[in-house]
N, C-alpha and C. Protein backbone atom coordinates (compact mmCIF):
# COMPACT_ATOMS: atom_id res chain seq x y z
N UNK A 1 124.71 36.02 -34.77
CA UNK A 1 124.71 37.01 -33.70
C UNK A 1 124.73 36.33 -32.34
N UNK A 2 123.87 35.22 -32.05
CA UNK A 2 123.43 34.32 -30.93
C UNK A 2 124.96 33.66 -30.45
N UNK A 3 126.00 33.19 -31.62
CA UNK A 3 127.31 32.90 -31.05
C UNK A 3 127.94 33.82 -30.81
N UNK A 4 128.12 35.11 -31.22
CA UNK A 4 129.23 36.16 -30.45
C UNK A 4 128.95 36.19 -29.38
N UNK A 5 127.72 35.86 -28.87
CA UNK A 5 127.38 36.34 -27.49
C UNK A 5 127.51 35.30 -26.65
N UNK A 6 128.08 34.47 -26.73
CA UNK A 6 128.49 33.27 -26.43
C UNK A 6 129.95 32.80 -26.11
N UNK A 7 130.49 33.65 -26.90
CA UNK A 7 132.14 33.28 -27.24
C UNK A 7 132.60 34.72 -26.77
N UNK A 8 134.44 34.12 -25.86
CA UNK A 8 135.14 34.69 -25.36
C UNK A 8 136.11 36.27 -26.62
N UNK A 9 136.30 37.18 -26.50
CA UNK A 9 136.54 38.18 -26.88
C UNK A 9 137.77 37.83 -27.05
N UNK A 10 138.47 36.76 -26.28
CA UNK A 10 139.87 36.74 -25.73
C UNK A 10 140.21 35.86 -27.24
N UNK A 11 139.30 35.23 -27.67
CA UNK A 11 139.11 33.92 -28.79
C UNK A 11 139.80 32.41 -28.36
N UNK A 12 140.33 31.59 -28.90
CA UNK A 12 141.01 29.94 -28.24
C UNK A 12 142.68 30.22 -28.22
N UNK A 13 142.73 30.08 -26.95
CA UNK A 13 144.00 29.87 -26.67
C UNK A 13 144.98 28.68 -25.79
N UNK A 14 145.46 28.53 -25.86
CA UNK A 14 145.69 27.43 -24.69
C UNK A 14 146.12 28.08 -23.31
N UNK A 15 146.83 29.70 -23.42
CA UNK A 15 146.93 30.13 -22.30
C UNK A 15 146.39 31.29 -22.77
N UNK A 16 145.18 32.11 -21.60
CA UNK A 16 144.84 33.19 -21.65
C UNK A 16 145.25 34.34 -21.34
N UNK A 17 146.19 34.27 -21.18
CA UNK A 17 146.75 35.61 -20.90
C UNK A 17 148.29 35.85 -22.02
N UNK A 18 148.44 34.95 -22.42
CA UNK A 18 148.94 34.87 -23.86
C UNK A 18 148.25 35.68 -25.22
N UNK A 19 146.80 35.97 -24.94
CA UNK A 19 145.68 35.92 -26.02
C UNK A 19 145.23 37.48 -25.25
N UNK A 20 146.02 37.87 -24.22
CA UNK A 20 144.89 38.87 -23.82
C UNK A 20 145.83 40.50 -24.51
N UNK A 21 144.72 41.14 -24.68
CA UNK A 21 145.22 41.98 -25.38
C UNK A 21 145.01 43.43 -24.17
N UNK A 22 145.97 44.40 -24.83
CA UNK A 22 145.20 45.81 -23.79
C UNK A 22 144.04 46.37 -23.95
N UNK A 23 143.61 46.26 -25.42
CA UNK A 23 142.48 46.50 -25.50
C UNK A 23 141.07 45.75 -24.89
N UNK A 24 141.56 44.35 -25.23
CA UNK A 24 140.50 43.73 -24.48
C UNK A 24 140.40 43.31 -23.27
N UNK A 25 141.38 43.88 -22.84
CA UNK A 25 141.30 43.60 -20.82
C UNK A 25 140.69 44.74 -20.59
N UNK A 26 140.98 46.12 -21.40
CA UNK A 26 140.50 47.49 -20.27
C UNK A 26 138.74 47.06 -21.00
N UNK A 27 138.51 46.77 -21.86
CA UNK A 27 137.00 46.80 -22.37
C UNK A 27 136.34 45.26 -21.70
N UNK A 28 137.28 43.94 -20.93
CA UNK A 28 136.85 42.80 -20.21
C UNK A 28 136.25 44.28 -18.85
N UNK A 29 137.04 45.20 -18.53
CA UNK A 29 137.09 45.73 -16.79
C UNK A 29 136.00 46.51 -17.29
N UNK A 30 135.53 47.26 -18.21
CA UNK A 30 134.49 48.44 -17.85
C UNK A 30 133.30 47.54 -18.04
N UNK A 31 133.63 46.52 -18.80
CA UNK A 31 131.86 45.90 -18.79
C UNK A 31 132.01 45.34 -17.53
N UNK A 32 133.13 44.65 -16.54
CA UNK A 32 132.68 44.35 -15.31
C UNK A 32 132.36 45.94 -14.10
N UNK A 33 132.93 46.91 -14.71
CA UNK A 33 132.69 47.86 -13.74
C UNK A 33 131.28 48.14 -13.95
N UNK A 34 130.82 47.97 -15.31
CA UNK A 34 129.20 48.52 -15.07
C UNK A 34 128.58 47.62 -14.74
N UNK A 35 128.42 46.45 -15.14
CA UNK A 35 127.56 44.99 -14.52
C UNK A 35 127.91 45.01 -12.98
N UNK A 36 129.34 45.61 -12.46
CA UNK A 36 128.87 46.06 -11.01
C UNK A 36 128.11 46.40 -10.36
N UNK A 37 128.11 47.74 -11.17
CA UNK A 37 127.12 48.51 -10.76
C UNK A 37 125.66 48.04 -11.00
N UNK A 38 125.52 47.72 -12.17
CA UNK A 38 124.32 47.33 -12.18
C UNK A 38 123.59 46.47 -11.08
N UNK A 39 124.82 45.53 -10.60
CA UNK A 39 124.26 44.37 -9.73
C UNK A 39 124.04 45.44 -7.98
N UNK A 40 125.04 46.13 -8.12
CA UNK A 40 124.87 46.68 -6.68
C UNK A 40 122.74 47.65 -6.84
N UNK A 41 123.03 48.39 -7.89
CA UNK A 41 121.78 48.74 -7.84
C UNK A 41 120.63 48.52 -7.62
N UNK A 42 120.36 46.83 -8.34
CA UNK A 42 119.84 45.75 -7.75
C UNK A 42 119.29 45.45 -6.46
N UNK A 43 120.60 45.50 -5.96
CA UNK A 43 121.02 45.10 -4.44
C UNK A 43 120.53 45.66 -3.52
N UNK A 44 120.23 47.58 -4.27
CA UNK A 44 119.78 48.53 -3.15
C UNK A 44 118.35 48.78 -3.44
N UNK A 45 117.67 47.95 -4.83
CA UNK A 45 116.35 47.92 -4.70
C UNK A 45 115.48 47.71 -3.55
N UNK A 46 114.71 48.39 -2.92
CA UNK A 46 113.80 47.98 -1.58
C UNK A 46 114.72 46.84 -0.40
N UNK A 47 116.05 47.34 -0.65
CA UNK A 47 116.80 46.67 0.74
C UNK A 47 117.41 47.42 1.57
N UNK A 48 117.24 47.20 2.66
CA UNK A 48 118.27 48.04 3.75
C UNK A 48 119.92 48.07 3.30
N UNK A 49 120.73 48.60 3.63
CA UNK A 49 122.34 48.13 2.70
C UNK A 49 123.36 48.98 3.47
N UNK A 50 124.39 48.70 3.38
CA UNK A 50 125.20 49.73 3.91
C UNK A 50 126.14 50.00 2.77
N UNK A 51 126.95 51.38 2.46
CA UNK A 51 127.74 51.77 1.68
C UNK A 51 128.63 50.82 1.47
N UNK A 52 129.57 50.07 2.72
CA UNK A 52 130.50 49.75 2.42
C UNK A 52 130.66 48.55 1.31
N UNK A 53 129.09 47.49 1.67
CA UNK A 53 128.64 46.38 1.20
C UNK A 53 128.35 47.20 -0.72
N UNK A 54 127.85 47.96 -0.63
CA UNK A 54 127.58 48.18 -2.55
C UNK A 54 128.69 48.29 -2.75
N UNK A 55 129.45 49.14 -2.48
CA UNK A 55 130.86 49.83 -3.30
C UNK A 55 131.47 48.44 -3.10
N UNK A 56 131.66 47.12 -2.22
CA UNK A 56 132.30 45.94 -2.64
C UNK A 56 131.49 45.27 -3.71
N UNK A 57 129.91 45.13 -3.63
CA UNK A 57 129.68 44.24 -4.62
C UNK A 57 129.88 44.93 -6.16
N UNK A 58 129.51 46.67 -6.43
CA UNK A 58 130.35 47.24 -7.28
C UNK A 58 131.90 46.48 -7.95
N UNK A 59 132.82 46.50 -7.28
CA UNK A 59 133.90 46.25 -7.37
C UNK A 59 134.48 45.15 -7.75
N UNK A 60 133.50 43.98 -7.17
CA UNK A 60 133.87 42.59 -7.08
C UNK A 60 133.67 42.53 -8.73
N UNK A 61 132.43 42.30 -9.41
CA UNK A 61 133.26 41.88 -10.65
C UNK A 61 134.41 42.29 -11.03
N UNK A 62 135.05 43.15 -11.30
CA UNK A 62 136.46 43.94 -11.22
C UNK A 62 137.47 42.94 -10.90
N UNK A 63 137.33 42.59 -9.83
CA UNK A 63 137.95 41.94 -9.01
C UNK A 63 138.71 40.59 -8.87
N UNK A 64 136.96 39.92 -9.14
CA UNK A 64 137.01 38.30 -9.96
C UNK A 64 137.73 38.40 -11.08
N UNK A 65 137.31 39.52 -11.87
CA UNK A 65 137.68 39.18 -13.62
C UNK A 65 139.47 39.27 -13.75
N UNK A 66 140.17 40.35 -12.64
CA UNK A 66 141.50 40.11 -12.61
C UNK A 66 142.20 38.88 -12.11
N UNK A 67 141.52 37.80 -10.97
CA UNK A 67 141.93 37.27 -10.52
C UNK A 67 141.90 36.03 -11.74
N UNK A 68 140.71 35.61 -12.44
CA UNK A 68 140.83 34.87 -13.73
C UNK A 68 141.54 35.28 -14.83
N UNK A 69 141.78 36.57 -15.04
CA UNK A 69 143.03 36.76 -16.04
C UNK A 69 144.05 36.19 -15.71
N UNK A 70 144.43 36.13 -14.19
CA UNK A 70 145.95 36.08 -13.46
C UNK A 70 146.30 34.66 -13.97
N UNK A 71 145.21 33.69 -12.91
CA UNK A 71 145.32 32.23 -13.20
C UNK A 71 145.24 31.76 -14.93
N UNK A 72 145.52 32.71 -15.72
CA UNK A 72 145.42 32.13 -17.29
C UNK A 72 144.23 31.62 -17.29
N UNK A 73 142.98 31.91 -17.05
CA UNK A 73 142.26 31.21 -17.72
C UNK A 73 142.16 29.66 -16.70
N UNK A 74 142.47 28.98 -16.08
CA UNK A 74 142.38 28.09 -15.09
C UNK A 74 141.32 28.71 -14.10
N UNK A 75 139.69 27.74 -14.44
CA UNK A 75 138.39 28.13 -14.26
C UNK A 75 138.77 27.88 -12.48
N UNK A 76 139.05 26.27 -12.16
CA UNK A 76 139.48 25.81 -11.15
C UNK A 76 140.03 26.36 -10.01
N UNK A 77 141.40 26.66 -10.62
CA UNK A 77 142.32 27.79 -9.86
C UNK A 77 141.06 28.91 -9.50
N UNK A 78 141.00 29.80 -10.34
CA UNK A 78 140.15 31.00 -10.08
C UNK A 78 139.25 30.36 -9.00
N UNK A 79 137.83 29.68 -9.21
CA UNK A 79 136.96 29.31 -8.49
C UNK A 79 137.56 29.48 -6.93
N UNK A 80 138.69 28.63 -6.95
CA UNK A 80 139.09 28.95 -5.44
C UNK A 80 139.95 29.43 -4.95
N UNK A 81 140.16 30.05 -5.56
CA UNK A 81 140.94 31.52 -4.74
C UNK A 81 140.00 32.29 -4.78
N UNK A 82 138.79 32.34 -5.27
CA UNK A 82 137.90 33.49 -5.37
C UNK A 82 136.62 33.11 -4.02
N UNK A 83 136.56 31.42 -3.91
CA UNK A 83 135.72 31.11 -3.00
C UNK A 83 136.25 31.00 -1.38
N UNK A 84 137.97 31.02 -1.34
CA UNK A 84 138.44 31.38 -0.63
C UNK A 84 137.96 32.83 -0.01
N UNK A 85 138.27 33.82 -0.46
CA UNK A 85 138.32 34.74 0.00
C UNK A 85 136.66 35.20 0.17
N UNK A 86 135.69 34.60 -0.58
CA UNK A 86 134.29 34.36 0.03
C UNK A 86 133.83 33.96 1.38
N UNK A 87 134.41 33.08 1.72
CA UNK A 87 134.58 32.25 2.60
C UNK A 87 134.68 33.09 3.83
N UNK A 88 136.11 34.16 4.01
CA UNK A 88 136.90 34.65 4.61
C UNK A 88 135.58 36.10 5.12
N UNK A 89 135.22 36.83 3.78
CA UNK A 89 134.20 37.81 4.24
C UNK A 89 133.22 36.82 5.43
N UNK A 90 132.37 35.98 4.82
CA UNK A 90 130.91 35.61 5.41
C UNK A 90 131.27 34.85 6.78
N UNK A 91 132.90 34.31 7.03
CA UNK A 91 132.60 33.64 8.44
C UNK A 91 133.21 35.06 9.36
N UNK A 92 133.19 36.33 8.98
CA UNK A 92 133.48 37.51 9.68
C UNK A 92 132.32 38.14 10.10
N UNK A 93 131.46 38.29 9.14
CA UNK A 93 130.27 39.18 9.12
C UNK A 93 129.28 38.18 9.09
N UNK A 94 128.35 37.94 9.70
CA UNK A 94 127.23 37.39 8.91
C UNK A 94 126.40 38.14 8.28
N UNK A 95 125.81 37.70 7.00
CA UNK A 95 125.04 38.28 5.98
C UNK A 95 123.78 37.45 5.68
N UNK A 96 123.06 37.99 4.94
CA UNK A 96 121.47 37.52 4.73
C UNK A 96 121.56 36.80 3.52
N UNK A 97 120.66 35.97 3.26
CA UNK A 97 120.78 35.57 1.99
C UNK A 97 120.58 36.10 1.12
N UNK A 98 120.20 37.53 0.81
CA UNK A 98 120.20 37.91 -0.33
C UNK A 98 121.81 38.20 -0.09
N UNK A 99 122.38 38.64 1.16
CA UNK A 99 123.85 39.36 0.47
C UNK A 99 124.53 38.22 -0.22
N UNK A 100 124.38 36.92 0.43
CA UNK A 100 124.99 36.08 -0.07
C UNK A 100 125.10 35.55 -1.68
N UNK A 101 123.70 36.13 -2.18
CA UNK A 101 123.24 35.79 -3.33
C UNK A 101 123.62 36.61 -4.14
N UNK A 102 124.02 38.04 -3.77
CA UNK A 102 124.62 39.37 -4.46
C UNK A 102 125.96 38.71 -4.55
N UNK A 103 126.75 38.56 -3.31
CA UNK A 103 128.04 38.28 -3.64
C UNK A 103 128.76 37.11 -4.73
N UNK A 104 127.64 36.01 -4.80
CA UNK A 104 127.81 34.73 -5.53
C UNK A 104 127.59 35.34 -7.27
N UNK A 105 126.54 36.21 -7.26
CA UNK A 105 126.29 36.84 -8.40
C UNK A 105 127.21 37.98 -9.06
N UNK A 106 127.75 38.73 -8.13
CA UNK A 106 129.06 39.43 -8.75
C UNK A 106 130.29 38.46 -9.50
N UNK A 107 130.37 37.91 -8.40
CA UNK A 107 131.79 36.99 -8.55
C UNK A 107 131.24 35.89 -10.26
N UNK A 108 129.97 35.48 -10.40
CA UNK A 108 130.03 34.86 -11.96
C UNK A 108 130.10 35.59 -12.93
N UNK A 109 129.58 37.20 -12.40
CA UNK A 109 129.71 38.09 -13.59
C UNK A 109 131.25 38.65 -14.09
N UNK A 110 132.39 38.44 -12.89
CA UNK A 110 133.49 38.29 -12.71
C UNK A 110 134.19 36.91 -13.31
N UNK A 111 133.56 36.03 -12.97
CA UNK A 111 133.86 34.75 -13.96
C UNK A 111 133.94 34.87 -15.70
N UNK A 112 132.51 35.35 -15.48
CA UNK A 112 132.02 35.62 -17.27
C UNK A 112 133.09 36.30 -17.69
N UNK A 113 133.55 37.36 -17.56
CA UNK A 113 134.08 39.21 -18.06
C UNK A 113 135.93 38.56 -17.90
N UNK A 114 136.14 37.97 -17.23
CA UNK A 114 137.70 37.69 -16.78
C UNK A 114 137.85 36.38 -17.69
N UNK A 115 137.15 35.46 -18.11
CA UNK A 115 136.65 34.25 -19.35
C UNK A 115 136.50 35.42 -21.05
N UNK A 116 136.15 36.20 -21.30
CA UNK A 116 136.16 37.25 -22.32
C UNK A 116 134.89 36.77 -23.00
N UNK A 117 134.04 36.28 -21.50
CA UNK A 117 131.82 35.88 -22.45
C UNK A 117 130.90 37.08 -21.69
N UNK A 118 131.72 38.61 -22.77
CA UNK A 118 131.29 39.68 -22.18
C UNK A 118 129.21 39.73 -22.66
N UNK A 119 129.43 39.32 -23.60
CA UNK A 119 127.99 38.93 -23.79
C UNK A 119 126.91 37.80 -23.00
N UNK A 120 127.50 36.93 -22.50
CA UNK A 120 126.94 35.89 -21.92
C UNK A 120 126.89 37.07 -20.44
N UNK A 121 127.83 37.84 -19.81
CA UNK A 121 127.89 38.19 -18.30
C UNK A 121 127.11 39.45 -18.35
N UNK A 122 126.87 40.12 -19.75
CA UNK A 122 125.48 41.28 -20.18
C UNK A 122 123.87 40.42 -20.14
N UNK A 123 123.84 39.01 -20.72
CA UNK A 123 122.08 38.72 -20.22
C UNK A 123 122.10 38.12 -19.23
N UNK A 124 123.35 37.49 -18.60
CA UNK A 124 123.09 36.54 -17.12
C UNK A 124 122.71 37.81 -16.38
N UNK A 125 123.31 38.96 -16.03
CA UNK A 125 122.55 40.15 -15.61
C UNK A 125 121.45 40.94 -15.31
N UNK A 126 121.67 40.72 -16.96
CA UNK A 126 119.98 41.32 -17.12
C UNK A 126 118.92 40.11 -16.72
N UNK A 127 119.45 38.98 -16.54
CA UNK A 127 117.74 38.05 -16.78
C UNK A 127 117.92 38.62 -15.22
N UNK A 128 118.90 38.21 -14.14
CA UNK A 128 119.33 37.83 -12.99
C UNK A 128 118.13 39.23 -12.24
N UNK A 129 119.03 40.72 -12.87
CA UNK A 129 118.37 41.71 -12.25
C UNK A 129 116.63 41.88 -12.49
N UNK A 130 115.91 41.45 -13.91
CA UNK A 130 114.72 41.06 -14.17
C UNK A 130 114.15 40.87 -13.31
N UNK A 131 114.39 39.31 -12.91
CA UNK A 131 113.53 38.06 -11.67
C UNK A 131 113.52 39.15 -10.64
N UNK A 132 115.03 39.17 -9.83
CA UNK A 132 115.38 39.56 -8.98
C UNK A 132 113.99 41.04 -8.57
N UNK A 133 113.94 41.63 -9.53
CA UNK A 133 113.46 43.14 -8.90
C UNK A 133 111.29 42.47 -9.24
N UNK A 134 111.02 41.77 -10.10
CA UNK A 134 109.86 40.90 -10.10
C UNK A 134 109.56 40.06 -8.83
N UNK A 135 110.58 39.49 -8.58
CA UNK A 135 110.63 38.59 -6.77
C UNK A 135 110.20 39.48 -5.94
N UNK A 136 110.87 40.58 -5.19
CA UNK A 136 111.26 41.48 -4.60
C UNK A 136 109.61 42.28 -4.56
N UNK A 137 108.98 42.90 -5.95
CA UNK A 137 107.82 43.42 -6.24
C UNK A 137 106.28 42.52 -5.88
N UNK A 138 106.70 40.85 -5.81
CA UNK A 138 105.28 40.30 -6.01
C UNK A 138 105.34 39.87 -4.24
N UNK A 139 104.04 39.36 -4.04
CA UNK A 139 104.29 38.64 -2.85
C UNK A 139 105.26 37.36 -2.75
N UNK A 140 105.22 37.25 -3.04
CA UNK A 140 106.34 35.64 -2.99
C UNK A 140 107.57 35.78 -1.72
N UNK A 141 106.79 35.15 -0.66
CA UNK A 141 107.72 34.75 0.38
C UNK A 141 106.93 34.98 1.41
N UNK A 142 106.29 36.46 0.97
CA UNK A 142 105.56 37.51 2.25
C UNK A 142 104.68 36.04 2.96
N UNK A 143 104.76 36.42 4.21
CA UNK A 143 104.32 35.00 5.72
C UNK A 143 102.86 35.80 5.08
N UNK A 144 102.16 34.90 4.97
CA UNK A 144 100.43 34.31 5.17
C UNK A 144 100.02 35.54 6.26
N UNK A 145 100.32 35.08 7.26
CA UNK A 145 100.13 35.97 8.71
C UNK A 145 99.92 37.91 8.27
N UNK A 146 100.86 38.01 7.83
CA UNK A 146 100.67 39.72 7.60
C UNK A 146 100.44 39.89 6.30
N UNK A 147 99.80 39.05 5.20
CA UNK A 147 98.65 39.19 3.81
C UNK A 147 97.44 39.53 4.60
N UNK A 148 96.98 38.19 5.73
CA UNK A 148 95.86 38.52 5.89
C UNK A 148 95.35 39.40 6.97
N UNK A 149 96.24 40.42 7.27
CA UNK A 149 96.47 41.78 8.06
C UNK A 149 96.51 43.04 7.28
N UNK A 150 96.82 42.62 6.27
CA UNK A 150 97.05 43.96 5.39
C UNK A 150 95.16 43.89 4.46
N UNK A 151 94.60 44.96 4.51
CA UNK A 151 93.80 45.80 3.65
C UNK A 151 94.31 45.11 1.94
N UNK A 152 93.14 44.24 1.60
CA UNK A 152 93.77 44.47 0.01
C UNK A 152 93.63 45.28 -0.93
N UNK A 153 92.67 46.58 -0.29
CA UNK A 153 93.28 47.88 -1.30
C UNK A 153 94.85 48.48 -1.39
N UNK A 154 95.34 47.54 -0.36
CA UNK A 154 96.85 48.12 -0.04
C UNK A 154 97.98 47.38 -0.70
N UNK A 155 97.38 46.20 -1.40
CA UNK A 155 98.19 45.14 -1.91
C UNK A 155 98.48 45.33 -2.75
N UNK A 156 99.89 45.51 -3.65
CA UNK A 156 100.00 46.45 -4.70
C UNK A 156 100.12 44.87 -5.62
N UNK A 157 99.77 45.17 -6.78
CA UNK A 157 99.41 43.81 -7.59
C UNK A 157 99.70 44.42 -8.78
């Protein structure tokens, strides 16, 4: 069971898009459309956000996973054309490090799903969204300065 979840859907090919089937591209896109979502949801846990920013990180696996079908399977290729156009958002806008960390995190789940390691890009997810919403919940980061301002009946633990 531990290797299916491991191994590409697409199975060994020397070119991937030789190997890709219709069935398993539209079922590579809906597991990246929901691990989208999932990740955007994430994203809007206890953060400020704007629409336009979810509905892209939504999308982006989508996105990635076509652009690695395109390149056959060429991890390389993909990587940068995909870090290209990374690149291109963040020296426009500046973003926080979590956006940065959302966007880096779509785009592997886009790696995974467009590679056919629809299982590997279902627990990198889940562990990812886990931590992520555990981080977010504990103190970890919160400045010293406003712990010892806050009431610790107020400290949610």
């Amino acid at each position: 069971m531990s290797d299916l979840m491991f191994s590409s859907v697409f199975g060994i090919a020397d070119s991937l898009v030789s190997s890709v089937s219709a069935s398993s591209f539209l079922l590579c896109s809906v597991v990246s459309i929901v691990l989208g979502l999932v990740i955007a949801g994430v994203y809007m846990f206890r953060h400020r956000y704007s629409k336009n920013f979810v509905v892209t990180l939504a999308l982006l696996p989508l996105i990635v996973q076509m652009v690695i079908t395109l390149v056959n399977g060429n991890l390389g290729a993909g990587i940068a054309v995909m870090g290209v156009f990374n690149l291109v958002r963040f020296r426009s806008i500046p973003g926080s490090a979590k956006d940065i960390g959302s966007v880096f995190l779509a785009m592997a789940v886009g790696l995974a799903t467009g590679m056919g390691f629809l299982g590997l890009a279902v627990l990198f997810t889940a562990i990812i969204a886990v931590v992520n919403v555990v981080y977010v919940l504990s103190p970890l980061g919160r400045p010293r300065a406003l712990m010892a301002r806050v009431p610790q009946s107020m400290v949610r633990r």
